[in-house]
N, C-alpha and C. Protein backbone atom coordinates (compact mmCIF):
# COMPACT_ATOMS: atom_id res chain seq x y z
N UNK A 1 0.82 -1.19 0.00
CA UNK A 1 0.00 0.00 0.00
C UNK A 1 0.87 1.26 0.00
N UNK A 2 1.77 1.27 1.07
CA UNK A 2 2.55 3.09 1.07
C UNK A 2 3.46 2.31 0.67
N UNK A 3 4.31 2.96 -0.30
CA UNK A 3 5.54 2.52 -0.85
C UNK A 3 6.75 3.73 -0.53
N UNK A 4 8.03 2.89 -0.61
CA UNK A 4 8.96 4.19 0.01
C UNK A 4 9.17 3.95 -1.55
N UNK A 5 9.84 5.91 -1.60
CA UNK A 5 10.41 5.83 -3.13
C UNK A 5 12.00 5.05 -3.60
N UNK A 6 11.84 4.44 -4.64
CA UNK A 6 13.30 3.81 -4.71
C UNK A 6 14.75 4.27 -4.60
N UNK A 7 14.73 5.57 -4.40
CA UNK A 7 15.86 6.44 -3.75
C UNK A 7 16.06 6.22 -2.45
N UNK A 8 14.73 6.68 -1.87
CA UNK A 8 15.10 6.64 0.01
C UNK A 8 15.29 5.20 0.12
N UNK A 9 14.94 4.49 -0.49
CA UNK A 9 14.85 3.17 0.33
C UNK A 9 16.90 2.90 -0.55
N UNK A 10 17.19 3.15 -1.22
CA UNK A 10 18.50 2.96 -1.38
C UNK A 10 19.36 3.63 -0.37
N UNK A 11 18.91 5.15 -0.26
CA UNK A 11 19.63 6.14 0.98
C UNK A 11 19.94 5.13 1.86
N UNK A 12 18.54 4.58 2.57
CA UNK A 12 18.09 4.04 3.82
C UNK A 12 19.08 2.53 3.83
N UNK A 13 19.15 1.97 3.36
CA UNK A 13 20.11 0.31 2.77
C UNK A 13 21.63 1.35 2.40
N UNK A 14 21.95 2.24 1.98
CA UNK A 14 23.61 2.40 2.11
C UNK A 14 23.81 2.86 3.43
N UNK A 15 23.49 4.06 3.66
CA UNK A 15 23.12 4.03 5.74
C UNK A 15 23.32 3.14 6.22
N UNK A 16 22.73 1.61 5.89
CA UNK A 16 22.96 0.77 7.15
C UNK A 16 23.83 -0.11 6.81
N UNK A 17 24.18 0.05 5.45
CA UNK A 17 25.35 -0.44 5.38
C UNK A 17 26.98 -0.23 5.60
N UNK A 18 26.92 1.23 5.75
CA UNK A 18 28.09 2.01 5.97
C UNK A 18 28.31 1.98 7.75
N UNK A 19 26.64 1.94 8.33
CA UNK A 19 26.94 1.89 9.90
C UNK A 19 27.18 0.79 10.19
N UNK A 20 26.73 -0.76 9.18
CA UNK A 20 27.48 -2.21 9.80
C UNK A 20 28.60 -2.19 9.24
N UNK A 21 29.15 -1.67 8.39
CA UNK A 21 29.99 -2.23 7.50
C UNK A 21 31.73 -1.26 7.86
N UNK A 22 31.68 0.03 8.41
CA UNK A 22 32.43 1.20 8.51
C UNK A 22 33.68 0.92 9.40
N UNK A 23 33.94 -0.03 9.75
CA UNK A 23 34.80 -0.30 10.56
C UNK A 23 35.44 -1.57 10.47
N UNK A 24 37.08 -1.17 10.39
CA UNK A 24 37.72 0.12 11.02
C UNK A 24 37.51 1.58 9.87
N UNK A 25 37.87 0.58 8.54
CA UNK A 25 37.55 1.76 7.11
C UNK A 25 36.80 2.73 6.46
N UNK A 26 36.81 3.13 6.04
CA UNK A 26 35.32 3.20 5.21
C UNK A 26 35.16 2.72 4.26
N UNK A 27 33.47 2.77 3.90
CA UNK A 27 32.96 2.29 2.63
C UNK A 27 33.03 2.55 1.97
N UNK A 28 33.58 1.84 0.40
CA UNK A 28 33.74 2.58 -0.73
C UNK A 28 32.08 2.14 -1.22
N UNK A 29 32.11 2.87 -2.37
CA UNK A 29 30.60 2.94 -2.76
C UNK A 29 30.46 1.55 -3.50
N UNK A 30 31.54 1.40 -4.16
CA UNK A 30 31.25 -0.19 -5.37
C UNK A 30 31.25 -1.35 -4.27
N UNK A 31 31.63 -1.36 -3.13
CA UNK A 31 30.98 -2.52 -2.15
C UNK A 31 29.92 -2.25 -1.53
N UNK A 32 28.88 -0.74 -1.41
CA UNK A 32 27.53 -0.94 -1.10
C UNK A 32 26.44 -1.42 -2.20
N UNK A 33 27.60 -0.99 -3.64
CA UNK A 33 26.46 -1.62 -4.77
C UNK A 33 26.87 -2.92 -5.02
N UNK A 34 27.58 -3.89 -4.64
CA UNK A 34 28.00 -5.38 -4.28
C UNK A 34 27.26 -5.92 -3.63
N UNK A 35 27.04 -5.43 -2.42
CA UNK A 35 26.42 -5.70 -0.91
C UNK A 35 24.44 -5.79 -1.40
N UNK A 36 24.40 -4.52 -1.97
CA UNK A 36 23.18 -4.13 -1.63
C UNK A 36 22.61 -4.40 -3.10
N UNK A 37 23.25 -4.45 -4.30
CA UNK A 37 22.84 -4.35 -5.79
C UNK A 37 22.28 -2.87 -5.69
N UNK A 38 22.56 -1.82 -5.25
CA UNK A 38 21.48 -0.40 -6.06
C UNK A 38 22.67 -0.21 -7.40
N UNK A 39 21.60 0.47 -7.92
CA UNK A 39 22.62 1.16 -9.10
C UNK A 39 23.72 2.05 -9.25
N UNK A 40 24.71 2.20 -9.44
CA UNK A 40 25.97 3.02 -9.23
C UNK A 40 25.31 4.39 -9.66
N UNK A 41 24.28 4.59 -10.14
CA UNK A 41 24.13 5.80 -11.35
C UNK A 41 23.05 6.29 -9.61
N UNK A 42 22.55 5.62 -9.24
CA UNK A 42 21.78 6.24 -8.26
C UNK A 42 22.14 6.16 -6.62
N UNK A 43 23.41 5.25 -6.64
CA UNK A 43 24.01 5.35 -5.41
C UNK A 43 25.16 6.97 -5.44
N UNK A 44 25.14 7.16 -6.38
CA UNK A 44 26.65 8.36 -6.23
C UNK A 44 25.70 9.80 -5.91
N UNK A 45 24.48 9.78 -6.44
CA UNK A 45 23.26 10.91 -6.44
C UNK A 45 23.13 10.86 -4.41
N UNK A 46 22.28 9.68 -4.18
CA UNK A 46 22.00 9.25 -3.15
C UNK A 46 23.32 9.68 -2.03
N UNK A 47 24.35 9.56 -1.92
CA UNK A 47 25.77 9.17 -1.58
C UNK A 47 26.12 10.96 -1.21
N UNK A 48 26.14 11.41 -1.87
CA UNK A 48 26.24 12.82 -2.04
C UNK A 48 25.20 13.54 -1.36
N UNK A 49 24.10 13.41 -1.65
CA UNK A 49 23.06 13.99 -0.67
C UNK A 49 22.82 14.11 0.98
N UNK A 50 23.96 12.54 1.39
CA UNK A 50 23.70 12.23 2.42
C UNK A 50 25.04 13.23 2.98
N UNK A 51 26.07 13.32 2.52
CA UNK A 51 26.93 13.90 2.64
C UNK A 51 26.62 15.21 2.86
N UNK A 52 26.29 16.17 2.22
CA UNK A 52 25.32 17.10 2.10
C UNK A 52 24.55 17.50 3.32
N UNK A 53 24.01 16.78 3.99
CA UNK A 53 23.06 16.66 4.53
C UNK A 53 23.67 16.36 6.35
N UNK A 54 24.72 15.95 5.99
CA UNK A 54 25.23 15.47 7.63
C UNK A 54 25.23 14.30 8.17
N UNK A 55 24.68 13.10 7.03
CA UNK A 55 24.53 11.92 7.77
C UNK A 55 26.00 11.10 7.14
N UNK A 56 26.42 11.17 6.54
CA UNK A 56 27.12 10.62 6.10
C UNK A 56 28.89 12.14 5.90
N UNK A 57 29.90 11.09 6.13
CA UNK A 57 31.34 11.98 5.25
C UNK A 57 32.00 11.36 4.58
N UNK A 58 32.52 12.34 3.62
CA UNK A 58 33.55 11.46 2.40
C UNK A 58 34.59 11.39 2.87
N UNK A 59 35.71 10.48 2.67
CA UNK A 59 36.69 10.03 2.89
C UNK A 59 37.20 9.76 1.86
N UNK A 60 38.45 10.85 1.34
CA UNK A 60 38.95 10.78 0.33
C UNK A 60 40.67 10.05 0.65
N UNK A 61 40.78 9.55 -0.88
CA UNK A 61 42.02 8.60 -0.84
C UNK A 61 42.02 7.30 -1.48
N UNK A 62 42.89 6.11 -1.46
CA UNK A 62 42.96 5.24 -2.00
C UNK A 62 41.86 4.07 -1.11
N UNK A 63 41.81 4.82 0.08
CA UNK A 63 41.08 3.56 1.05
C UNK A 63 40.18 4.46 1.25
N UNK A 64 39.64 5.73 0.79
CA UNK A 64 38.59 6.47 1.02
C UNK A 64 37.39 5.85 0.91
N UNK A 65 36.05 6.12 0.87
CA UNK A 65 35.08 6.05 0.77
C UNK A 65 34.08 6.94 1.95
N UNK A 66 33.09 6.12 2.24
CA UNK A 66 31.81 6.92 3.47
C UNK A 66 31.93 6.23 5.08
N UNK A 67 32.00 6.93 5.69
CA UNK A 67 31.58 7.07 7.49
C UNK A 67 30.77 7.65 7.68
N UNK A 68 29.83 7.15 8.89
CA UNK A 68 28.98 8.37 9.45
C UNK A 68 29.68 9.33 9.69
N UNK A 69 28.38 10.41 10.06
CA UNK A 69 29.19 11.68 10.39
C UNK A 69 28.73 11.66 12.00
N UNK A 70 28.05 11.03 11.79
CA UNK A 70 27.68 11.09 13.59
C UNK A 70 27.54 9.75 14.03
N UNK A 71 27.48 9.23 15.99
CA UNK A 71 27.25 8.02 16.36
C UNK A 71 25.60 7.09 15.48
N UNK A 72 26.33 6.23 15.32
CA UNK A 72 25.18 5.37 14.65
C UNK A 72 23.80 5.53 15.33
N UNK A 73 24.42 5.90 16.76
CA UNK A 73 22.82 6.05 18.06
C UNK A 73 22.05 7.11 17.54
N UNK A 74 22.89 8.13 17.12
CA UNK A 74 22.44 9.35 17.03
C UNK A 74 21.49 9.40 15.53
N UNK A 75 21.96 8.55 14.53
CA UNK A 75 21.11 8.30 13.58
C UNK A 75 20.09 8.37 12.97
N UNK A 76 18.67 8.81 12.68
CA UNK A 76 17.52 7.88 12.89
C UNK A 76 16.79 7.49 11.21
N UNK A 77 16.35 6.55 10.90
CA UNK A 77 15.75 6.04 9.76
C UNK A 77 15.19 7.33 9.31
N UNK A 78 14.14 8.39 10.47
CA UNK A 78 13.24 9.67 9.80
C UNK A 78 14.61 10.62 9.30
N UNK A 79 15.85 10.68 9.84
CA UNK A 79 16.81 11.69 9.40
C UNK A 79 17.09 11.05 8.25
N UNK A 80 17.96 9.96 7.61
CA UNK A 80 18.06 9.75 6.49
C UNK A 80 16.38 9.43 5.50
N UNK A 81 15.85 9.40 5.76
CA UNK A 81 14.74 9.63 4.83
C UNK A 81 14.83 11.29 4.68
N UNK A 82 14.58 11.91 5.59
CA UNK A 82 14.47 13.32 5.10
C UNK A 82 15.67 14.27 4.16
N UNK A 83 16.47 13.56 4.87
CA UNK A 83 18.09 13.99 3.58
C UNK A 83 17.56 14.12 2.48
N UNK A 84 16.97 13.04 2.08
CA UNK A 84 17.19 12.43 0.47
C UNK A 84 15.76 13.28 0.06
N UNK A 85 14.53 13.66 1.02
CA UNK A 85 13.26 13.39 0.62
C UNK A 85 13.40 14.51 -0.80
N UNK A 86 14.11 15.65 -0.73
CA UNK A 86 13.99 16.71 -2.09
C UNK A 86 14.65 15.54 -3.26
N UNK A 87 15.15 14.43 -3.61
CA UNK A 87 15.36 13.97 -4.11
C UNK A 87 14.27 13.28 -5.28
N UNK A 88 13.35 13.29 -4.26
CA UNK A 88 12.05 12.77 -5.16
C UNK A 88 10.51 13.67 -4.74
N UNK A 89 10.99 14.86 -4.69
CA UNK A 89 9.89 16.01 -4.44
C UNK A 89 9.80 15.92 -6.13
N UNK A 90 8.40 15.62 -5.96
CA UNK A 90 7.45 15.96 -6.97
C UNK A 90 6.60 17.55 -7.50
N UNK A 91 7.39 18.61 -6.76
CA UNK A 91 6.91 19.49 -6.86
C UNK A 91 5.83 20.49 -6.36
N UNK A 92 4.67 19.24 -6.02
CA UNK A 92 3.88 19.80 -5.05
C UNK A 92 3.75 20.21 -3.48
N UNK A 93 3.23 21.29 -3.16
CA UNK A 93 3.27 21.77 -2.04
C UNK A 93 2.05 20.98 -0.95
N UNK A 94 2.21 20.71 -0.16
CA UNK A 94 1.11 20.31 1.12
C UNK A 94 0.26 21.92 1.06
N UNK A 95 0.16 23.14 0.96
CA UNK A 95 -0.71 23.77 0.84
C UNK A 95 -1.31 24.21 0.07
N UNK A 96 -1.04 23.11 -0.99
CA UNK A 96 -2.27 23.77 -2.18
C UNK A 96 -3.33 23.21 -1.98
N UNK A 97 -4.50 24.21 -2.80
CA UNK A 97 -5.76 24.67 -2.77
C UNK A 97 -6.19 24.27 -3.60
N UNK A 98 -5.29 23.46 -4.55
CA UNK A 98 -6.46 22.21 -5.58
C UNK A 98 -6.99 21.45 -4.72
N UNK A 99 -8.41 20.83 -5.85
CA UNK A 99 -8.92 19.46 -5.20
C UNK A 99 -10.15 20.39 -4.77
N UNK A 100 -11.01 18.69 -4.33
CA UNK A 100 -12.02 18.95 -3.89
C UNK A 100 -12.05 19.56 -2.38
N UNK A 101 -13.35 19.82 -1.71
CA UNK A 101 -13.81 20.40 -0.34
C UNK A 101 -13.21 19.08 0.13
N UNK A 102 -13.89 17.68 -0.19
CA UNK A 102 -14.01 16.79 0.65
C UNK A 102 -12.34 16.19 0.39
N UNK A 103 -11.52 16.55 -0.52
CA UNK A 103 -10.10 16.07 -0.31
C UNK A 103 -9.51 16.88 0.49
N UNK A 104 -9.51 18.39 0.22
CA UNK A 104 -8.94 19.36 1.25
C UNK A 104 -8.98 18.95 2.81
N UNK A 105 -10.38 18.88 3.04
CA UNK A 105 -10.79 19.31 5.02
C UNK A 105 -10.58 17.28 5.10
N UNK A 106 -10.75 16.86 4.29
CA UNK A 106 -11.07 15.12 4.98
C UNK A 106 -9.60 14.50 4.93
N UNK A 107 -9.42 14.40 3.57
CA UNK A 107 -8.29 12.95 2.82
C UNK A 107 -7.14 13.88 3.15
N UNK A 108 -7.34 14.72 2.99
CA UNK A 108 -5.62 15.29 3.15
C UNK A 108 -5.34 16.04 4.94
N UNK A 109 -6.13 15.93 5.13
CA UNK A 109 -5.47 15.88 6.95
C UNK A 109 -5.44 14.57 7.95
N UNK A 110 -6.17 13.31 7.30
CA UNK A 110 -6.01 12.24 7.17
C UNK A 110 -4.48 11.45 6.91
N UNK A 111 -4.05 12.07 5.69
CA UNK A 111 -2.98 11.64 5.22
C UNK A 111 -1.64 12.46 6.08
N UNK A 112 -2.11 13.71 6.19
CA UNK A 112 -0.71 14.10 6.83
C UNK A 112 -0.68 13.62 8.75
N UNK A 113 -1.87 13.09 9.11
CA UNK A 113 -1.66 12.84 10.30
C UNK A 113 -1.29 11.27 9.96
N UNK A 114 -1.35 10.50 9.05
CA UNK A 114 -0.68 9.25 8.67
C UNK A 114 1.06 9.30 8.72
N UNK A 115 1.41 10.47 7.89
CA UNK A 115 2.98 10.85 8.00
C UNK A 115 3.44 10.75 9.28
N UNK A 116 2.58 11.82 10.04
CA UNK A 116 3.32 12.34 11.08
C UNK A 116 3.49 10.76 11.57
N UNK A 117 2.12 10.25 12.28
CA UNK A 117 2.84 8.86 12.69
C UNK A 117 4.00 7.87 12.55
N UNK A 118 4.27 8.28 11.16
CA UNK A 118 5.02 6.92 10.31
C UNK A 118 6.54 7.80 10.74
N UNK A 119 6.69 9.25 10.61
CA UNK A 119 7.91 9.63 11.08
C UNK A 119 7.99 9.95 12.56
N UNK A 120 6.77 9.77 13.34
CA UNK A 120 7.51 9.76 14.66
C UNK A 120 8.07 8.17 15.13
N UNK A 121 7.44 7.35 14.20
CA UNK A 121 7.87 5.73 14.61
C UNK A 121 9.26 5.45 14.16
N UNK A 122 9.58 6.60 12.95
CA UNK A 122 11.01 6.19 12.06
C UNK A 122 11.97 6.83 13.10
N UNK A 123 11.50 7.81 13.48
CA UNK A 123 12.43 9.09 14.38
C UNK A 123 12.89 7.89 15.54
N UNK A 124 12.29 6.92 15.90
CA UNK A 124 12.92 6.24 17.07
C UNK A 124 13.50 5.12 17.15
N UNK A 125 13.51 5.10 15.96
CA UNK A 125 14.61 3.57 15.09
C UNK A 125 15.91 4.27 14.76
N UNK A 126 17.18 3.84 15.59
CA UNK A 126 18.62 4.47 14.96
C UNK A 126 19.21 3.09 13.91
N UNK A 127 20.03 3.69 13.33
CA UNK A 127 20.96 2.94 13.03
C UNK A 127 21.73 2.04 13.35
N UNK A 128 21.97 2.26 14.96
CA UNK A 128 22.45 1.36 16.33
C UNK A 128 21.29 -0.18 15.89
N UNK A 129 19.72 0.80 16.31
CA UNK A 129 19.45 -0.60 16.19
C UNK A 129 19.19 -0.97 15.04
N UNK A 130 19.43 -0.63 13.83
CA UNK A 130 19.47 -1.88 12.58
C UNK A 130 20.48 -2.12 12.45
N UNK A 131 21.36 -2.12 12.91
CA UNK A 131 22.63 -2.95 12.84
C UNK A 131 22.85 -3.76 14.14
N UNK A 132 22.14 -3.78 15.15
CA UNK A 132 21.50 -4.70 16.16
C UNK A 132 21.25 -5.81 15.87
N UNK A 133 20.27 -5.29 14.52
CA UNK A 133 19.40 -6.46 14.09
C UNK A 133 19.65 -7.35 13.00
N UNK A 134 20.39 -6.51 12.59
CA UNK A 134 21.67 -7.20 11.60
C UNK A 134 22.00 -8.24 12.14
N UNK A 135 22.61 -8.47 13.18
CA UNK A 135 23.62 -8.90 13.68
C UNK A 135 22.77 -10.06 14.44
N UNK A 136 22.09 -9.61 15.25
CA UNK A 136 21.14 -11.04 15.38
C UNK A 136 20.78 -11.91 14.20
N UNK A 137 20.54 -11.07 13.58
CA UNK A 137 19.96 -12.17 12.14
C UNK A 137 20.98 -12.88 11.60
N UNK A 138 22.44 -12.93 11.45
CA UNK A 138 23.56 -12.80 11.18
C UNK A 138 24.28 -12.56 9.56
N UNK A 139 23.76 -11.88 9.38
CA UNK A 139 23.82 -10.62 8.21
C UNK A 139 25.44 -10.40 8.31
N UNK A 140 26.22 -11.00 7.32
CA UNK A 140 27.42 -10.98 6.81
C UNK A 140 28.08 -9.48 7.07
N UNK A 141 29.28 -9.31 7.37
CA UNK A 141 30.07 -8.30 7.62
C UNK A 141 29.54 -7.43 9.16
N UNK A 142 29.55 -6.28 9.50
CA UNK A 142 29.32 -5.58 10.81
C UNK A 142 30.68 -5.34 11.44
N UNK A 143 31.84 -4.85 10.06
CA UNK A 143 33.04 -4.73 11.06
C UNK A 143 33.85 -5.35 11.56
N UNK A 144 34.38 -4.86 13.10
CA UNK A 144 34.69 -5.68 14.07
C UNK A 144 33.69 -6.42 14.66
N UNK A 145 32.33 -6.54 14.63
CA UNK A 145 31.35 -7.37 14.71
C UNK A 145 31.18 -7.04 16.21
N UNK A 146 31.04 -5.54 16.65
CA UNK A 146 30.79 -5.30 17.86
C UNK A 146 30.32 -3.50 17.83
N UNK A 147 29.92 -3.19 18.33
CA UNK A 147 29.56 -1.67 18.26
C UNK A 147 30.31 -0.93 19.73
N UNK A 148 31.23 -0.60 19.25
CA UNK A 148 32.49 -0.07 19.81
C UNK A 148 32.10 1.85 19.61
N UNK A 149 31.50 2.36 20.78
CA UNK A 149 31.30 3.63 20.66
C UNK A 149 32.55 4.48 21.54
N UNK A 150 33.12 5.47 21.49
CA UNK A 150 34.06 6.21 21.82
C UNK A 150 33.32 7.33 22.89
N UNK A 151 32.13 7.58 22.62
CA UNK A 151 30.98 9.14 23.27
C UNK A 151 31.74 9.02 24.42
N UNK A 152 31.81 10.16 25.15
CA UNK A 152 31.73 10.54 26.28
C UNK A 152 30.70 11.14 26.62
């Protein structure tokens, strides 16, 4: 029924691959499109945005590639969705005044109180824990295969 667009949901799968996968190195991009199959043509778009955006840094060099930019805790599924979301903005605004009476006042405050839900549920999923869950499941690679945080 709600479908994520095939961008975020790539954003969202290199994210968690860079937070299981980032250590000690970083990720180069041709092993998240190994790992994950997205397309190189839409991982480097994706890749960049996140960069952009703060969730992700480049790491330039021969062993360069992507690290978070922040603790994996600090993460959340609603932040990398929102990075990317101008990625597949369709243009329209939430306050337009097309449409019917009964789409305006009914279906469409309906729908945005559907969002809000779906991003306050994403807002509390980090990266910590999908790579948690990774790891229970036992989902190949995760590093040193331990989540080794430094925070003070």
């Amino acid at each position: 029924m709600l479908r994520l667009p095939k961008k975020m949901l790539f954003a969202l799968e290199a994210v968690v691959d860079v937070a299981y996968n980032a250590r000690p190195d970083p990720v180069q991009s041709r092993e998240i499109t190994r790992r994950q199959g997205i397309p190189a043509r839409y991982l480097e778009q994706v890749m960049q945005q996140l960069v952009h955006s703060g969730i992700l840094k480049g790491v330039r060099g021969p062993k360069g590639g992507y690290t978070l930019a922040r603790e994996r805790r600090k993460i959340t599924v609603a932040d990398v969705l929102r990075a990317v979301a101008s990625l597949d903005h369709d243009g329209e605004g939430r306050e337009s005044t097309e449409g019917s009476e009964l789409g305006r006042l009914v279906v469409r405050p309906l729908w945005e109180e559907v969002e809000e839900e779906i991003t306050r549920r994403l807002s509390s999923v980090t990266m910590e824990d999908l790579c948690r869950k990774a790891t229970e499941l036992g989902v190949p690679g995760g590093g040193l295969g331990k989540s080794t945080d430094f925070s003070i």
